[in-house]
N, C-alpha and C. Protein backbone atom coordinates (compact mmCIF):
# COMPACT_ATOMS: atom_id res chain seq x y z
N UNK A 1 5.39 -20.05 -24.84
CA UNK A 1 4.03 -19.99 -25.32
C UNK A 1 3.11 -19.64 -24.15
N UNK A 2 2.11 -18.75 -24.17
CA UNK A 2 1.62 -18.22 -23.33
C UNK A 2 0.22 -19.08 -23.20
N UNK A 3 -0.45 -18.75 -22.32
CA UNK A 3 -1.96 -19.57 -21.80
C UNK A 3 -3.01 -19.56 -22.56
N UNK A 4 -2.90 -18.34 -23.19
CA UNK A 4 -3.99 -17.23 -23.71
C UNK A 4 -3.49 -18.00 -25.67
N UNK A 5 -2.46 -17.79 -25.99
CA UNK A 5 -2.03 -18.65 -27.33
C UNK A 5 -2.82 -19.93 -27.05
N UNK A 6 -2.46 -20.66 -26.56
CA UNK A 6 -2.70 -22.41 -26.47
C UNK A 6 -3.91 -22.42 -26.40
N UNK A 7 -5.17 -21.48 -25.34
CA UNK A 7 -6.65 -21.15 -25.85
C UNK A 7 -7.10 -21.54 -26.74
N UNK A 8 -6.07 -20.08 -27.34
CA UNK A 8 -6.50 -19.40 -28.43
C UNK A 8 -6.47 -20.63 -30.03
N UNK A 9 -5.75 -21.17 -29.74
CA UNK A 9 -5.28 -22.08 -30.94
C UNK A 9 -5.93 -23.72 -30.62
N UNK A 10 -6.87 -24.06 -29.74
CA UNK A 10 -7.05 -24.92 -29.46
C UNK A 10 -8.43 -25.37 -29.80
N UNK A 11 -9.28 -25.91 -29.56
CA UNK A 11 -10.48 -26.19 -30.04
C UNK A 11 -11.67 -25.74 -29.19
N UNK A 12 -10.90 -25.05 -27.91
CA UNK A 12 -11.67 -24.04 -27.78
C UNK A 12 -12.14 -23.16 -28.09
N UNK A 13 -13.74 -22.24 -28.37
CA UNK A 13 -13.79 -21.19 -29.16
C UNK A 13 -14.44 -20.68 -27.90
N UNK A 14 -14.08 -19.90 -27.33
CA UNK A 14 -14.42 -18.75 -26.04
C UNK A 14 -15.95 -18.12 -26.97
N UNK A 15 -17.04 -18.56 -25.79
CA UNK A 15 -18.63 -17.78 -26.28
C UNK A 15 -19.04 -16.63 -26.05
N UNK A 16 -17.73 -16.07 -24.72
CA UNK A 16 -18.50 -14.92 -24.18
C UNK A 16 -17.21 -13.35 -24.53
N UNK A 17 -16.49 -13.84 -25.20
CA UNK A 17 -15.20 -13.06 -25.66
C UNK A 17 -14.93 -13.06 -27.07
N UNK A 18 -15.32 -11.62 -27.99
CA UNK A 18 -15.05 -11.76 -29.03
C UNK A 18 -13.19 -11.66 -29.75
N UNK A 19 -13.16 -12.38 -30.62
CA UNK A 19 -11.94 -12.59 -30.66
C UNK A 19 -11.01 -11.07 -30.52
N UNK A 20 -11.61 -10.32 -31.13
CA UNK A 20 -11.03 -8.24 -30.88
C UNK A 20 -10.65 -8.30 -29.07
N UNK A 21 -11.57 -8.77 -28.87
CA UNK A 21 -11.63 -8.17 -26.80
C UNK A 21 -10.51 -9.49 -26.79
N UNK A 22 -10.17 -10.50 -27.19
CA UNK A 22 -9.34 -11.07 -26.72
C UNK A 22 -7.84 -10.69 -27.44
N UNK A 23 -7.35 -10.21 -28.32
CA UNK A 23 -6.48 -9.90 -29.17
C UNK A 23 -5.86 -8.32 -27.73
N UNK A 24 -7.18 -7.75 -27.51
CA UNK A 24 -6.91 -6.39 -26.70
C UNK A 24 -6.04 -7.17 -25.32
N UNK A 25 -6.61 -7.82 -24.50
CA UNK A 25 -6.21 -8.29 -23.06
C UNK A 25 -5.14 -9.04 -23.40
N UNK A 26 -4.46 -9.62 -24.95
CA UNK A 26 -3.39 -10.98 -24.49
C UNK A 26 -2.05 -10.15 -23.89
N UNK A 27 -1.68 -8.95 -24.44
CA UNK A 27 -0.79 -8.65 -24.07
C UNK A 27 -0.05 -8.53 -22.20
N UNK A 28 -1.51 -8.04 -21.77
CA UNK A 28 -1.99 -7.85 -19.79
C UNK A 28 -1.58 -9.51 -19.53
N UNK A 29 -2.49 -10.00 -20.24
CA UNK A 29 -2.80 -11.53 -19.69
C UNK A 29 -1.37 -12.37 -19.78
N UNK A 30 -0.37 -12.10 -20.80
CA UNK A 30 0.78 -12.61 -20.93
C UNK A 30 1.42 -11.97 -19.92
N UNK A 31 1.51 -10.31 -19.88
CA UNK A 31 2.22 -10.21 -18.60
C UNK A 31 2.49 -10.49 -17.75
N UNK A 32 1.38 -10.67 -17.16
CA UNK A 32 0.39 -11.23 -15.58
C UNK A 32 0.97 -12.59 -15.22
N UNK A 33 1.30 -13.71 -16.49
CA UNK A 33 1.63 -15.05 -16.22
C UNK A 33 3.43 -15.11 -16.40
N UNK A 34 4.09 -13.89 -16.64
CA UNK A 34 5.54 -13.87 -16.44
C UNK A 34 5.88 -14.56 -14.85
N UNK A 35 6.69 -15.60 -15.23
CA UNK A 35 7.79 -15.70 -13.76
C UNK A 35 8.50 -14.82 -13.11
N UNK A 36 8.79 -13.50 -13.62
CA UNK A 36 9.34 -12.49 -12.86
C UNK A 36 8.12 -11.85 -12.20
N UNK A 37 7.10 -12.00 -12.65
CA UNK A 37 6.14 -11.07 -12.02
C UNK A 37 5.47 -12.18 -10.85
N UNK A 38 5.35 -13.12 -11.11
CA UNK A 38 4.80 -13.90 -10.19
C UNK A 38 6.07 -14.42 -9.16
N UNK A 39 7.30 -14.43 -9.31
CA UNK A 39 7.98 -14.18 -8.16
C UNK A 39 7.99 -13.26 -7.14
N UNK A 40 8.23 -11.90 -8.16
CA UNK A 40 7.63 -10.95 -6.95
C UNK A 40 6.76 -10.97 -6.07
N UNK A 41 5.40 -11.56 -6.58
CA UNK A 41 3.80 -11.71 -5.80
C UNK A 41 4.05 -12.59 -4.92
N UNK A 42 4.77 -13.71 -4.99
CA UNK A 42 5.60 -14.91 -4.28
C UNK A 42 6.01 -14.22 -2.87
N UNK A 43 7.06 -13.55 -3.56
CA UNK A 43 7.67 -12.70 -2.20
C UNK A 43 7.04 -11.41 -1.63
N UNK A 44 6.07 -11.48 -2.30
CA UNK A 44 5.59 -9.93 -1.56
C UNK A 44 5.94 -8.75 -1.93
N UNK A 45 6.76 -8.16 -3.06
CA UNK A 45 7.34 -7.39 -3.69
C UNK A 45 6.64 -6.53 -4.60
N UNK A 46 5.04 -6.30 -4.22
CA UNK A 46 4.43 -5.73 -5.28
C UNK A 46 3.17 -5.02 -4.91
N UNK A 47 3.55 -4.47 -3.47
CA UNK A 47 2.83 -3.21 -3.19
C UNK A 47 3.63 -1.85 -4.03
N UNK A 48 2.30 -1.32 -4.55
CA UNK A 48 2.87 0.08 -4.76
C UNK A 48 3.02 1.04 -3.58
N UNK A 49 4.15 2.18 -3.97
CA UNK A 49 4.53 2.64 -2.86
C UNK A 49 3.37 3.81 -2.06
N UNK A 50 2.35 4.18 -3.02
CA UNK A 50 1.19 5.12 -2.27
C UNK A 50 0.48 4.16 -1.84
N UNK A 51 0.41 2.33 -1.48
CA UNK A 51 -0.33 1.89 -0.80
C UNK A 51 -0.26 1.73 0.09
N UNK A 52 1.51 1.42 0.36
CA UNK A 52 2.12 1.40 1.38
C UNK A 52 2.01 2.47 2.50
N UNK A 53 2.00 3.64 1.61
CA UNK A 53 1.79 5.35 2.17
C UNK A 53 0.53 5.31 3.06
N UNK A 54 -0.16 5.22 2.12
CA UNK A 54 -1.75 5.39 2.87
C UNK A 54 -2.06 4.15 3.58
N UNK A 55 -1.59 3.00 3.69
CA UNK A 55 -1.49 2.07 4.93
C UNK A 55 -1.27 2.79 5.85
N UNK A 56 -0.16 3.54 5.92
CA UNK A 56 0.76 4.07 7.09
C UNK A 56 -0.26 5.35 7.99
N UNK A 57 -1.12 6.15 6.63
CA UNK A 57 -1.79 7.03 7.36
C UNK A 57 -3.20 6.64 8.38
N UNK A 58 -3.63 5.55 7.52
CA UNK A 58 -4.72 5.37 8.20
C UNK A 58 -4.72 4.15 9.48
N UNK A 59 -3.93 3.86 9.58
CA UNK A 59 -3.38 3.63 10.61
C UNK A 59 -3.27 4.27 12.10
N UNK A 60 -2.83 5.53 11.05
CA UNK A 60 -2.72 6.60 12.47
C UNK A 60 -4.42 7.39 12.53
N UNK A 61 -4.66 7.33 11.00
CA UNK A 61 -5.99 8.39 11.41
C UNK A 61 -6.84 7.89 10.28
N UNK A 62 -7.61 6.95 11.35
CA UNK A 62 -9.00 5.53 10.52
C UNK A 62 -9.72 6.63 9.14
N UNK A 63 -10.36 6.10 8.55
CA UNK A 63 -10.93 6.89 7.44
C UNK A 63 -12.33 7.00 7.88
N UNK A 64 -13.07 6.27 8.71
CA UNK A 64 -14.69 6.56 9.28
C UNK A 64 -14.19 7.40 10.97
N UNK A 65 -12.85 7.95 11.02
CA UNK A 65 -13.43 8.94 11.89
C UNK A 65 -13.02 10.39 11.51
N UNK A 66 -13.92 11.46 11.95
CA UNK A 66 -13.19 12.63 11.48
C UNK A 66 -11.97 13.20 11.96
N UNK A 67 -11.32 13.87 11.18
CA UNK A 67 -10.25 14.59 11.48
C UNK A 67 -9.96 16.13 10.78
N UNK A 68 -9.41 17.11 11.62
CA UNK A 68 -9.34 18.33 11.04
C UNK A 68 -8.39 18.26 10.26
N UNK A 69 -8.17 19.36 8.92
CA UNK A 69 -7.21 19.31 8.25
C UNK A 69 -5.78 19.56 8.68
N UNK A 70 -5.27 20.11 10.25
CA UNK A 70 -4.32 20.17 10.33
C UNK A 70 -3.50 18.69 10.84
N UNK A 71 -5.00 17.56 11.29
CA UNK A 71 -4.30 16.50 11.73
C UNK A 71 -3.94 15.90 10.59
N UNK A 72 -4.76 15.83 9.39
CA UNK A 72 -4.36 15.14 8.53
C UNK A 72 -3.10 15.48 7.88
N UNK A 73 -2.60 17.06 7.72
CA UNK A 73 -1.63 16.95 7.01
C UNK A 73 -0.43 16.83 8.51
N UNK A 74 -0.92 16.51 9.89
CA UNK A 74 0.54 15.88 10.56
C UNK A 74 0.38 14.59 10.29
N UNK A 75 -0.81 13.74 10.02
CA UNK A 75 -0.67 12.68 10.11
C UNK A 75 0.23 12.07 8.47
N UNK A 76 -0.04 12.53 7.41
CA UNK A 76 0.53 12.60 5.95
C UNK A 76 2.31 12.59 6.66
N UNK A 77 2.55 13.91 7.40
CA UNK A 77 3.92 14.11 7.43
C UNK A 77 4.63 12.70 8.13
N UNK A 78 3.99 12.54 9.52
CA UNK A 78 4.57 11.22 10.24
C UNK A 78 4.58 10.01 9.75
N UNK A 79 3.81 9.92 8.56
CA UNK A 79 3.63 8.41 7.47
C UNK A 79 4.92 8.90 6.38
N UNK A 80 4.80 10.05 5.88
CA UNK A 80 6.34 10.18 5.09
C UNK A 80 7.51 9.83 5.65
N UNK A 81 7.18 10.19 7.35
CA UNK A 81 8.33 9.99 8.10
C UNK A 81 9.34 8.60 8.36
N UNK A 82 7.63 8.25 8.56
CA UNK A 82 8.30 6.89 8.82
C UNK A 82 8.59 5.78 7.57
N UNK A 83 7.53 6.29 6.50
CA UNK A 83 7.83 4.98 5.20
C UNK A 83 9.64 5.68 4.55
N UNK A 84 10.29 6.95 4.90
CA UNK A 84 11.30 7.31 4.90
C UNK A 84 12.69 6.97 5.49
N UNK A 85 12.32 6.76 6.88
CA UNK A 85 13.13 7.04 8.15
C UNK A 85 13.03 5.88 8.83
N UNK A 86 12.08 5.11 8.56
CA UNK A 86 11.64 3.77 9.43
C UNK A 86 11.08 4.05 10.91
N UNK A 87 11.26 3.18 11.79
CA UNK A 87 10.29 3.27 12.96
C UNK A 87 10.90 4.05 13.80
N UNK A 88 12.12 4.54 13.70
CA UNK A 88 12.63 5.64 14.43
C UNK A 88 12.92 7.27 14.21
N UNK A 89 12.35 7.05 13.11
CA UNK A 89 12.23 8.64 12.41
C UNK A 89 11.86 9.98 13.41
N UNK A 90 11.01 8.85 13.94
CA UNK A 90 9.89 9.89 15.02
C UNK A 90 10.79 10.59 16.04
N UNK A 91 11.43 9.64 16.70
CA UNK A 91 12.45 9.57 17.81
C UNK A 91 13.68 10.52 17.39
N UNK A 92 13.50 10.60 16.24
CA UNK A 92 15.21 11.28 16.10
C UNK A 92 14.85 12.26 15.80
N UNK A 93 13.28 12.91 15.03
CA UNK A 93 13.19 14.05 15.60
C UNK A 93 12.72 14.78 15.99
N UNK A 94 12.22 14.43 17.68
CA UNK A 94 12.03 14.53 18.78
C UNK A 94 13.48 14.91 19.56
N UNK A 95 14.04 13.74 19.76
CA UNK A 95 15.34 14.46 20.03
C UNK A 95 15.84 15.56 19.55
N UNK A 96 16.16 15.83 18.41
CA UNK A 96 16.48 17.05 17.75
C UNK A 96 16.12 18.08 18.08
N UNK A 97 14.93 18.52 18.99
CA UNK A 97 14.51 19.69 19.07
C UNK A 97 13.83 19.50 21.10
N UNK A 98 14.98 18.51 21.56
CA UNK A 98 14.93 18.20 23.33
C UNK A 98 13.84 17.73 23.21
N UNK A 99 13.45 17.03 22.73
CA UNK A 99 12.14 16.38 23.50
C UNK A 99 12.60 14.83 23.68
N UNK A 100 11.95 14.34 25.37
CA UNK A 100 12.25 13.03 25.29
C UNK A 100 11.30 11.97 24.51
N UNK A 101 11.81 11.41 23.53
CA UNK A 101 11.10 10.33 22.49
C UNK A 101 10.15 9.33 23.34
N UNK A 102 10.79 8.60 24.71
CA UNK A 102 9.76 7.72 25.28
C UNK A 102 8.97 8.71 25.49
N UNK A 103 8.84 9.70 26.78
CA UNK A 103 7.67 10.50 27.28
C UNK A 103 6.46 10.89 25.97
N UNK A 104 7.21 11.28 24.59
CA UNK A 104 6.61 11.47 23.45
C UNK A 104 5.86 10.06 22.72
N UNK A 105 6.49 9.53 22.91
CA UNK A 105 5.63 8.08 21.90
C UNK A 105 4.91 7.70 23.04
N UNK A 106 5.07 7.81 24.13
CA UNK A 106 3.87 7.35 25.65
C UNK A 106 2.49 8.31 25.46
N UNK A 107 2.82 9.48 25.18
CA UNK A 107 1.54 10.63 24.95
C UNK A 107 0.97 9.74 23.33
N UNK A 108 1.62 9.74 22.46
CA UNK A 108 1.33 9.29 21.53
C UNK A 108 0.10 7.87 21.84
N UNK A 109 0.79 7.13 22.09
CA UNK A 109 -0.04 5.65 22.52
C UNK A 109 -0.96 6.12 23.28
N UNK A 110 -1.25 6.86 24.66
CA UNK A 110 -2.21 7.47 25.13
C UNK A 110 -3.53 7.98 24.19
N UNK A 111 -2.40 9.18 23.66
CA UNK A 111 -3.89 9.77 22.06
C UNK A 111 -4.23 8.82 21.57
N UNK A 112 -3.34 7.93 20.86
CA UNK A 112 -4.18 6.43 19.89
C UNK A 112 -5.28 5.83 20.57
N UNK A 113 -4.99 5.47 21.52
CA UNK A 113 -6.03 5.00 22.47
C UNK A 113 -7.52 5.41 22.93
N UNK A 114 -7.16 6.94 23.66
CA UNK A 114 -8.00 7.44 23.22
C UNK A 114 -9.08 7.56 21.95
N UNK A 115 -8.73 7.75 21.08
CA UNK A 115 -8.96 8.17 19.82
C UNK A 115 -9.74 6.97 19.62
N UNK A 116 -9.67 5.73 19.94
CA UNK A 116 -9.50 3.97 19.28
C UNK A 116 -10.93 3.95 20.22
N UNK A 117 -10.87 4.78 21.47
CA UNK A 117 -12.10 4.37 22.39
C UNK A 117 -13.62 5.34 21.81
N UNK A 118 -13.20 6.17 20.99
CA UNK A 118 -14.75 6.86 20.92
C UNK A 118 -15.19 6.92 19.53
């Protein structure tokens, strides 16, 4: 028996919800109070994955500073990279094409920095 039933059937009469607008939401509202769904929220299991994405970008490139369109679509690629490849994505390919990964993620942290100061 759900939250929204026992309300609903109780001697409560809700003043600011006509019974239609409540008939519309029980189905959400029953969802919402599932134990599978609130386990997940428990554990943390309930980011969607374009939030995760765009965590990853703006991270690298803040949203109040500007950026040209070619940074943004490297910065898009290195967030695919890594929500893909994990934290070494970068590194492997860097290597792949001779480049050394520390000297590369050192320039990297340098630019961030930069970037973080103006």
């Amino acid at each position: 028996m759900s939250h929204l039933y026992s309300v609903r059937h109780s001697r409560y009469k809700p003043k600011q919800l006509p019974e239609v607008v409540l008939e519309l939401i029980a189905p959400v509202f029953d969802r919402l109070c599932e134990l599978s769904l609130l386990d997940r929220c428990q554990r943390a299991d309930t980011q969607n994955g374009n939030e995760a994405l765009h965590s990853l970008m703006w991270k690298r490139e803040p949203k109040h500073l500007f950026a040209s369109p070619q940074i943004t679509e490297l910065t898009a690629a290195l967030a695919v990279l890594q929500q893909n490849c994990g934290t070494g994505g970068l590194q492997k390919v860097l290597s792949r094409f001779g480049a050394d990964p520390t000297v590369s993620s050192h320039l990297f942290e340098k630019m961030h920095a930069r970037r973080e100061a103006t």
